[in-house]
Protein backbone atom coordinates (compact mmCIF):
# COMPACT_ATOMS: atom_id res chain seq x y z
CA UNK A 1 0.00 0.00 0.00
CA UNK A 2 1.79 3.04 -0.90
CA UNK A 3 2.12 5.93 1.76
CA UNK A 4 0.18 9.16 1.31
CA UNK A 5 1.47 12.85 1.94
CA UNK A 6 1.44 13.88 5.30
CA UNK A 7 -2.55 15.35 5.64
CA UNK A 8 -3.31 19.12 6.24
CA UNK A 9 -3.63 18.52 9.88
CA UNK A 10 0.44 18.53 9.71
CA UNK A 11 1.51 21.59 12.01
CA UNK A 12 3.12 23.75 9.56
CA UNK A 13 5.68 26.56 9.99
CA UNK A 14 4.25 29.91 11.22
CA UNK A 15 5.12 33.12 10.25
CA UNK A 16 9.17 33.96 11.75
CA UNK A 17 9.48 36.32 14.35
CA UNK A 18 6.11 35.75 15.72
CA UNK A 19 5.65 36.24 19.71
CA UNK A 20 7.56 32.78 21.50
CA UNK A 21 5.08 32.15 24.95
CA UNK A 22 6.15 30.63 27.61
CA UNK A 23 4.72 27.20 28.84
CA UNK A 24 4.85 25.69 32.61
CA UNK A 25 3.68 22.20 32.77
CA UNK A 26 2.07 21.62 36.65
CA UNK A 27 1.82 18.47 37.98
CA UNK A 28 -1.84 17.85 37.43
CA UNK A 29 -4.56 19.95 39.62
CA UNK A 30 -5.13 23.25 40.00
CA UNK A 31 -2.15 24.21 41.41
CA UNK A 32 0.40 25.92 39.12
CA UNK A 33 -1.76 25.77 36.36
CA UNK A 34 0.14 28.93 34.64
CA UNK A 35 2.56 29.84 31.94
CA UNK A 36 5.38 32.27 31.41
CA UNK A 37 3.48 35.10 30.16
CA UNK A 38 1.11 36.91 32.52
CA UNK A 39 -2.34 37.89 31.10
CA UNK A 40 -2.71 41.41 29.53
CA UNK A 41 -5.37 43.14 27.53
CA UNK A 42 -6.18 41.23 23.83
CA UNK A 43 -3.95 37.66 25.03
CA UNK A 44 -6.32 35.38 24.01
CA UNK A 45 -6.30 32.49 26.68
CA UNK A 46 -6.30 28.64 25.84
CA UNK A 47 -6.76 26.26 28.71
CA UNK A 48 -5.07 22.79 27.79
CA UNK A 49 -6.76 20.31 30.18
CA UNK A 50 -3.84 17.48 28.98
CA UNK A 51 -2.93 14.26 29.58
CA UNK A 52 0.59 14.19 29.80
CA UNK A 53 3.84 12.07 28.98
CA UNK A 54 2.22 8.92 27.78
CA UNK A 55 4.26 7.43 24.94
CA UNK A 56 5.27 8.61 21.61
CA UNK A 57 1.85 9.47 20.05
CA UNK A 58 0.63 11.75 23.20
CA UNK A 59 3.85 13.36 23.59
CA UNK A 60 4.01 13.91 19.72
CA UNK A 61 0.16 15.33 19.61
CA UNK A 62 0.42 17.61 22.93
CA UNK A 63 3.56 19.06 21.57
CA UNK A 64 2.10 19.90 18.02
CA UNK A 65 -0.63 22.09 19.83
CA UNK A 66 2.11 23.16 22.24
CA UNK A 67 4.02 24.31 19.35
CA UNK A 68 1.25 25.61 17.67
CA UNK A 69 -0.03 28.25 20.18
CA UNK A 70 3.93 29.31 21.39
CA UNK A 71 4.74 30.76 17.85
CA UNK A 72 1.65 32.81 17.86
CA UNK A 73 0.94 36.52 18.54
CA UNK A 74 -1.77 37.21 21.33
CA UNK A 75 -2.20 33.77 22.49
CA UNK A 76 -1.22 32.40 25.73
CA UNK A 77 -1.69 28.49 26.08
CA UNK A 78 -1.72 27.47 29.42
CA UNK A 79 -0.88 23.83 29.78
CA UNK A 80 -2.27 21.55 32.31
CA UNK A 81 -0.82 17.92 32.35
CA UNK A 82 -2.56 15.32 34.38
CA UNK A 83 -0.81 13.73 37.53
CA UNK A 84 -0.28 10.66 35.78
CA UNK A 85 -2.01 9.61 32.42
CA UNK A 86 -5.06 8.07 34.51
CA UNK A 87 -5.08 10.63 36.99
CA UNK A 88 -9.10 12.01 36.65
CA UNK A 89 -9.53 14.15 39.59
CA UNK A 90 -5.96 16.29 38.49
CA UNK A 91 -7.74 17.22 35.16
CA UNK A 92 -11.12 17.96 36.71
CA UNK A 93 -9.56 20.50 39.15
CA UNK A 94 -7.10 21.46 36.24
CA UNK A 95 -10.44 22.18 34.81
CA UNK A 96 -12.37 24.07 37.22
CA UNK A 97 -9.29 26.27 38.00
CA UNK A 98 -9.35 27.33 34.12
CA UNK A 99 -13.28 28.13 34.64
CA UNK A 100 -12.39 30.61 37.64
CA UNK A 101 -10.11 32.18 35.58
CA UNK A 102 -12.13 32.66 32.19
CA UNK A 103 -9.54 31.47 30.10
CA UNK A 104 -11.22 32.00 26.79
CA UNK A 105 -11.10 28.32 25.24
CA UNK A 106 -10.80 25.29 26.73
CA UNK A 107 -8.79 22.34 25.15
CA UNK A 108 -9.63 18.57 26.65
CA UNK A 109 -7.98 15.61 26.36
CA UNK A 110 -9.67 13.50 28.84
CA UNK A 111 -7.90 10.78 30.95
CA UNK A 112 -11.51 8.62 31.19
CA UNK A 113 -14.49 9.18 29.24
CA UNK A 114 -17.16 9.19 32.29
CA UNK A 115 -17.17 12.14 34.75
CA UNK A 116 -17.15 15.36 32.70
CA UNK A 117 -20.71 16.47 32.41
CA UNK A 118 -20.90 19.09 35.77
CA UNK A 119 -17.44 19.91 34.23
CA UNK A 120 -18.80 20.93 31.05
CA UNK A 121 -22.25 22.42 32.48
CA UNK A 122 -19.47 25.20 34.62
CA UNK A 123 -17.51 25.84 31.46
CA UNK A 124 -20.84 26.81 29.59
CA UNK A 125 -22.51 28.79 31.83
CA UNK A 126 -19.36 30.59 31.93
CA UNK A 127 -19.80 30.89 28.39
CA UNK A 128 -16.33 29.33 27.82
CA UNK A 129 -15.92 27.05 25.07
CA UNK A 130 -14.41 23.52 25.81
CA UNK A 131 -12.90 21.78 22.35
CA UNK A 132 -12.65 18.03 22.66
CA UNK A 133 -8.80 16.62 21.46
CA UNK A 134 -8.39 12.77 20.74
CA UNK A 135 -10.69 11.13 23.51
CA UNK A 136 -14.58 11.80 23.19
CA UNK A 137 -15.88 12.23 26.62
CA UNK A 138 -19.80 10.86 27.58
CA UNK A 139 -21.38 13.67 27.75
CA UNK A 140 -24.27 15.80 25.30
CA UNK A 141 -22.85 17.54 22.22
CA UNK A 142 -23.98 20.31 23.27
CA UNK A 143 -22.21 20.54 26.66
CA UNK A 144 -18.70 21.17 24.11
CA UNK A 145 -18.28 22.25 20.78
CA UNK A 146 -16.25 19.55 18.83
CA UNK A 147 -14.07 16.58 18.95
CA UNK A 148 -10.53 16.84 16.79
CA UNK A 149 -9.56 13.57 16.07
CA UNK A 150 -8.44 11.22 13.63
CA UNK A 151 -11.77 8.59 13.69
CA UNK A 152 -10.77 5.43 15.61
CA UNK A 153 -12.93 3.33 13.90
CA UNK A 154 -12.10 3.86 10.72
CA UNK A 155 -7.92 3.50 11.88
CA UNK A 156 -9.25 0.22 13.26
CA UNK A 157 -11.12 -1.29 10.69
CA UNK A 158 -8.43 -0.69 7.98
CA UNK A 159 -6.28 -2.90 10.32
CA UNK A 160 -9.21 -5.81 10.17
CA UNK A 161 -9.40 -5.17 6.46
CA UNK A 162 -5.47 -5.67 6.31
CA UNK A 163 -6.39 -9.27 8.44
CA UNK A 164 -9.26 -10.12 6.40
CA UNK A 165 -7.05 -10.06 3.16
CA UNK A 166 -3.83 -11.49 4.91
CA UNK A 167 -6.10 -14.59 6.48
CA UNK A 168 -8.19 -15.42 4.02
CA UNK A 169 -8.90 -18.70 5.93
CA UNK A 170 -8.65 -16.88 9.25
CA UNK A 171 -6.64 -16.78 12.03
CA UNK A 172 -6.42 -17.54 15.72
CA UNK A 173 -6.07 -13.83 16.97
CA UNK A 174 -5.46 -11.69 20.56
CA UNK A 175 -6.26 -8.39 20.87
CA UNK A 176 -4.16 -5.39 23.26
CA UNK A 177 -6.09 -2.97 24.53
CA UNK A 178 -5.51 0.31 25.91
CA UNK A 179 -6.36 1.94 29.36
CA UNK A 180 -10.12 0.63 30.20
CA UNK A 181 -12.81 3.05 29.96
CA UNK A 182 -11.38 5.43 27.33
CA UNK A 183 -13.55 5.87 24.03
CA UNK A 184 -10.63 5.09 21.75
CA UNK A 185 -10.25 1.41 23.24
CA UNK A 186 -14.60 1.28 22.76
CA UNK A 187 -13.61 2.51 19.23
CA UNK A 188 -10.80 0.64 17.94
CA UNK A 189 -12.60 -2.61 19.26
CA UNK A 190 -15.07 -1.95 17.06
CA UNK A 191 -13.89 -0.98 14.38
CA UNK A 192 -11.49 -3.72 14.21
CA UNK A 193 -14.67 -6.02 15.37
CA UNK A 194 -16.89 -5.04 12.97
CA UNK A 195 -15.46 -6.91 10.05
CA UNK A 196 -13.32 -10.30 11.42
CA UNK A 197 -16.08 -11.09 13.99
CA UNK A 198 -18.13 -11.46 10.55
CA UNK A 199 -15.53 -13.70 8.91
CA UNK A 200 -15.60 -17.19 9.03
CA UNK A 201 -12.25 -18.35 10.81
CA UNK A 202 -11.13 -16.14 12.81
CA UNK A 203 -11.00 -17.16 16.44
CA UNK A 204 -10.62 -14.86 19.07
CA UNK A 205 -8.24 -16.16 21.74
CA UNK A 206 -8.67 -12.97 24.29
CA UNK A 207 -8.05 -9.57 24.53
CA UNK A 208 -6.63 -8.21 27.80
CA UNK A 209 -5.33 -4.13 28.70
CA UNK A 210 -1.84 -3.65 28.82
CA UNK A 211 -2.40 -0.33 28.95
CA UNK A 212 -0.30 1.32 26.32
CA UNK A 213 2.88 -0.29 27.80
CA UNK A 214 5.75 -2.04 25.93
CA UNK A 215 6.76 -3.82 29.14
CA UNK A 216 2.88 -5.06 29.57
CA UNK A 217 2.30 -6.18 26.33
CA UNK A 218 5.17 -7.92 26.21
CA UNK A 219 4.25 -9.64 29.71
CA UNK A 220 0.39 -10.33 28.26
CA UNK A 221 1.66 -11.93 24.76
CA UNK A 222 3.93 -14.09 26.76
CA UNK A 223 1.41 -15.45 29.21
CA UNK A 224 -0.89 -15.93 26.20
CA UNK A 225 1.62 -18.35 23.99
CA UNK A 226 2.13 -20.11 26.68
CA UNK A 227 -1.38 -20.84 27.53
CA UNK A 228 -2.17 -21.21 23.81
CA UNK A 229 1.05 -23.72 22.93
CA UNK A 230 2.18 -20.82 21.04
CA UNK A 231 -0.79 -21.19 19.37
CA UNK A 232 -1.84 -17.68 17.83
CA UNK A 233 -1.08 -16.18 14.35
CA UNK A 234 -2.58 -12.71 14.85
CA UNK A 235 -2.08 -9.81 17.88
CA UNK A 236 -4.11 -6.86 17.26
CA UNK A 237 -1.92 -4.58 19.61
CA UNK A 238 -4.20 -1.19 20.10
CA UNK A 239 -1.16 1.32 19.82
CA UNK A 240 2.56 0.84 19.22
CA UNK A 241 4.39 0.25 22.02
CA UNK A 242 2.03 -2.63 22.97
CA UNK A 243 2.72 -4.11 19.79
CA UNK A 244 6.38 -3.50 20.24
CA UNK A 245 6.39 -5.89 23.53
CA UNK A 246 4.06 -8.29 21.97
CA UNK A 247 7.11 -8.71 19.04
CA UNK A 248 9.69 -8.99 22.01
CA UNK A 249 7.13 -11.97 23.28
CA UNK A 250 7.00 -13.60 20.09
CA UNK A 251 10.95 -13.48 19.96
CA UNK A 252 10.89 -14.90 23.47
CA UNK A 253 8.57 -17.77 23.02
CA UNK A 254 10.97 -18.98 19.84
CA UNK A 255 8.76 -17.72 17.03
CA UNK A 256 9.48 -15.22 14.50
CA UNK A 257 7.37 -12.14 14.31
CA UNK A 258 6.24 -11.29 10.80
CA UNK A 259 6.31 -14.56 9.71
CA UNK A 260 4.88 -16.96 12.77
CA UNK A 261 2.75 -14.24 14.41
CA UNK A 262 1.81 -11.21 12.59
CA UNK A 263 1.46 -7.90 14.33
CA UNK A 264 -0.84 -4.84 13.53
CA UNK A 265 -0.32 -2.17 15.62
CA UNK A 266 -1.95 1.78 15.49
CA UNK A 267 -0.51 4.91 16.20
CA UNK A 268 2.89 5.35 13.37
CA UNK A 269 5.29 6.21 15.76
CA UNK A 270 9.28 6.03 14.23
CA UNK A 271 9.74 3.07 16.44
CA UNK A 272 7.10 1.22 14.92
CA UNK A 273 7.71 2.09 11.56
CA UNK A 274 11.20 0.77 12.06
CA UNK A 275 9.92 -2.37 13.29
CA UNK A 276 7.69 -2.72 10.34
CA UNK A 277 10.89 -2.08 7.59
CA UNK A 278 12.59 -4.80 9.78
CA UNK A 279 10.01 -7.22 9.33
CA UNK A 280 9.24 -7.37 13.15
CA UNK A 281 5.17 -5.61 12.76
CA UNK A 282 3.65 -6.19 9.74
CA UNK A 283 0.66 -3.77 9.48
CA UNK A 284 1.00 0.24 11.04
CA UNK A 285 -2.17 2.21 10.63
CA UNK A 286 -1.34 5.78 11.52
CA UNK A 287 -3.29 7.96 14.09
CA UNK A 288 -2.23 11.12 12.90
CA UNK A 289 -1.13 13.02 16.05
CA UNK A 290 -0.27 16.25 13.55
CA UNK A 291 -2.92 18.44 14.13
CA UNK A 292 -2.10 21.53 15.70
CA UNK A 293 -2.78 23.90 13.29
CA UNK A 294 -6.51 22.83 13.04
CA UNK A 295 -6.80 23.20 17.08
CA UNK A 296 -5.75 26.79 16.53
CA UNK A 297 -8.23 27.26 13.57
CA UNK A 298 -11.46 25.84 15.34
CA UNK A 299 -10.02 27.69 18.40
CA UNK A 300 -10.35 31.07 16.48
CA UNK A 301 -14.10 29.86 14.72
CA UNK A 302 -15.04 29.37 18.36
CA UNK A 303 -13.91 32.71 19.68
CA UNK A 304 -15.92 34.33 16.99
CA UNK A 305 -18.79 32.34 17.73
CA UNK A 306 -19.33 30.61 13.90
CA UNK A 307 -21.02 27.33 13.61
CA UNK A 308 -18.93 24.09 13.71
CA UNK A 309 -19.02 20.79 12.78
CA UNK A 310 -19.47 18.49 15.81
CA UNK A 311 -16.88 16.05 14.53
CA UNK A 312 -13.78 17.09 13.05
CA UNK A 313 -12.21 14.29 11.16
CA UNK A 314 -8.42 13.87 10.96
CA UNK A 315 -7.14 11.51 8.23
CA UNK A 316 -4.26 9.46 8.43
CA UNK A 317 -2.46 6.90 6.73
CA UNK A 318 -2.06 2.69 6.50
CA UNK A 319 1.22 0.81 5.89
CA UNK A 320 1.51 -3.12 5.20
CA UNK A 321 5.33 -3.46 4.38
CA UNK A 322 8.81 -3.07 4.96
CA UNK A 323 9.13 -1.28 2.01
CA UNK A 324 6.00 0.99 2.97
CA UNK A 325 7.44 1.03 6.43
CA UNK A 326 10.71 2.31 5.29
CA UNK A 327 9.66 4.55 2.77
CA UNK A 328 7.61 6.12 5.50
CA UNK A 329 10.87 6.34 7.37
CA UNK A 330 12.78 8.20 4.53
CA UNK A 331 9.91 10.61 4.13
CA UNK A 332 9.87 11.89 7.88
CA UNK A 333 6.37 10.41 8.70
CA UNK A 334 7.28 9.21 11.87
CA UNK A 335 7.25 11.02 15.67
């Protein structure tokens, strides 16, 4: 499959000598929620309710919209990382402390989906937009203005297409999923679902969280061969450092990954599209984390009060071989 140009979402370079703002990254919570450059008259304020250091695809996507706001005139992005990546109650108080100070947008990336809606309900009777990033949150549309984010499903079900085609007699398969409760792990289940649990053939062994780890999936794949007699031809790993540790299983247990077990993995990170040009994954659907300058755009639509969509779909790319995998590589696609 070849590889596509990088999509418009792709933070581009902003005009030189704009206004550098200063960023200071608290520990989750309210407290120290600031950045280096103290609100004046006509700053336009962005609260960025984040997640955090995560792995490569979170610390890639935070830093696009990072990078996005610094090099801007008039903004001032004030970034709010949770405690930990499942740390809830950091990001609601992270919250609240941006809806005491009227910060004029809020950005969202939300640890769990479940929990938001009084959240939301503050921000708009404050009259403070909130703009959904990645993770959709279970709450009414019209508690928040939009969701930016590539569309799960769709990432997901190109990597059952990819196993549909590559089994055509099926496979005995194990799926890695991602931190429970989130909407991407509801999403990418389904959308990988939707089209092998319709297949005749394909068995499903298990799926088990290994919540985005390399050290976990590894730990899960290697509990599962061995249960299964080394037994499995398929691991649906739900981003790409799970998938990474379920090819160091595979390794461990004697088999070859690529060749014994395949691996599919989502996110594009460089370290997975180097595994893939090696041979080790064998299918990399990217979740393009590149999408910075669309934040700011939707950010400014807000402001101004014009109508937006309520989904805002980022597209990414697939890639199903070493030579797609390395020709990624040479063309800078990976983060």
């Amino acid at each position: 499959m070849a590889i596509s140009k990088r999509i418009s979402g792709a933070v581009g370079v902003l005009a030189a000598g704009a206004l550098t703002l200063g960023l200071a990254g608290c520990a989750g919570g309210s407290e120290g929620v600031s950045s280096g450059v103290p609100t004046g008259d006509g700053l336009t304020t962005v609260g960025f309710v984040a997640v955090g250091p995560e792995g490569g695809w979170r610390n890639a996507n935070e830093q696009a919209v990072k990078d996005t706001f610094n090099n801007l005139t008039g903004f001032e992005l004030k970034y709010a990382p949770a405690a930990s990546p499942s740390d809830q109650q950091s990001q609601l108080e992270a919250f609240a402390t941006f809806v005491n100070e009227k910060v004029d947008v809020i950005l969202l990336t939300a640890t769990e989906a479940s929990g938001w809606e009084n959240s939301l309900k503050l921000a708009k009777d404050a009259e403070i937009p909130v703009i959904l990033l990645d993770r959709g949150v279970d709450a009414g549309e019209d508690l928040y203005v939009t969701r930016i984010a590539p569309d799960n499903y769709s990432v997901a079900y190109s990597v059952g297409s990819w196993a549909v085609d590559t089994f055509p007699e099926g496979a005995k398969y194990f799926v890695l999923e991602g931190v429970p409760g989130l909407s991407v792990v509801t999403e990418r289940n389904e959308g990988f679902e939707a089209l092998v649990s319709t297949v005749p053939g394909f068995t499903k062994v298990g799926a088990q969280t290994a919540n985005w780890s390399t050290d976990e999936g590894r730990s899960v794949i290697e509990g599962v061969l061995a249960a299964n007699d080394n037994d499995l031809q398929l691991i649906f790993a739900q981003n790409d450092e799970m998938g990474l540790g379920a090819a160091q299983a595979v390794t461990a247990a004697g088999l070859v990954p690529g060749t014994d077990v395949k691996i599919a993995t989502i996110d594009g990170t460089t370290g997975a599209l180097a595994a893939l040009a090696a041979g080790q994954l064998s299918f990399v659907a990217q979740y393009n984390p590149f999408f910075g300058d669309i934040v700011y755009d939707v950010v400014t639509k807000a402001i101004d009060g014009d109508v937006i969509q309520s989904i805002i779909t980022v597209e990414s790319d697939t890639f199903d071989s070493p030579e797609a995998g390395q020709a990624a590589l040479d063309a800078g696609l990976g983060f």
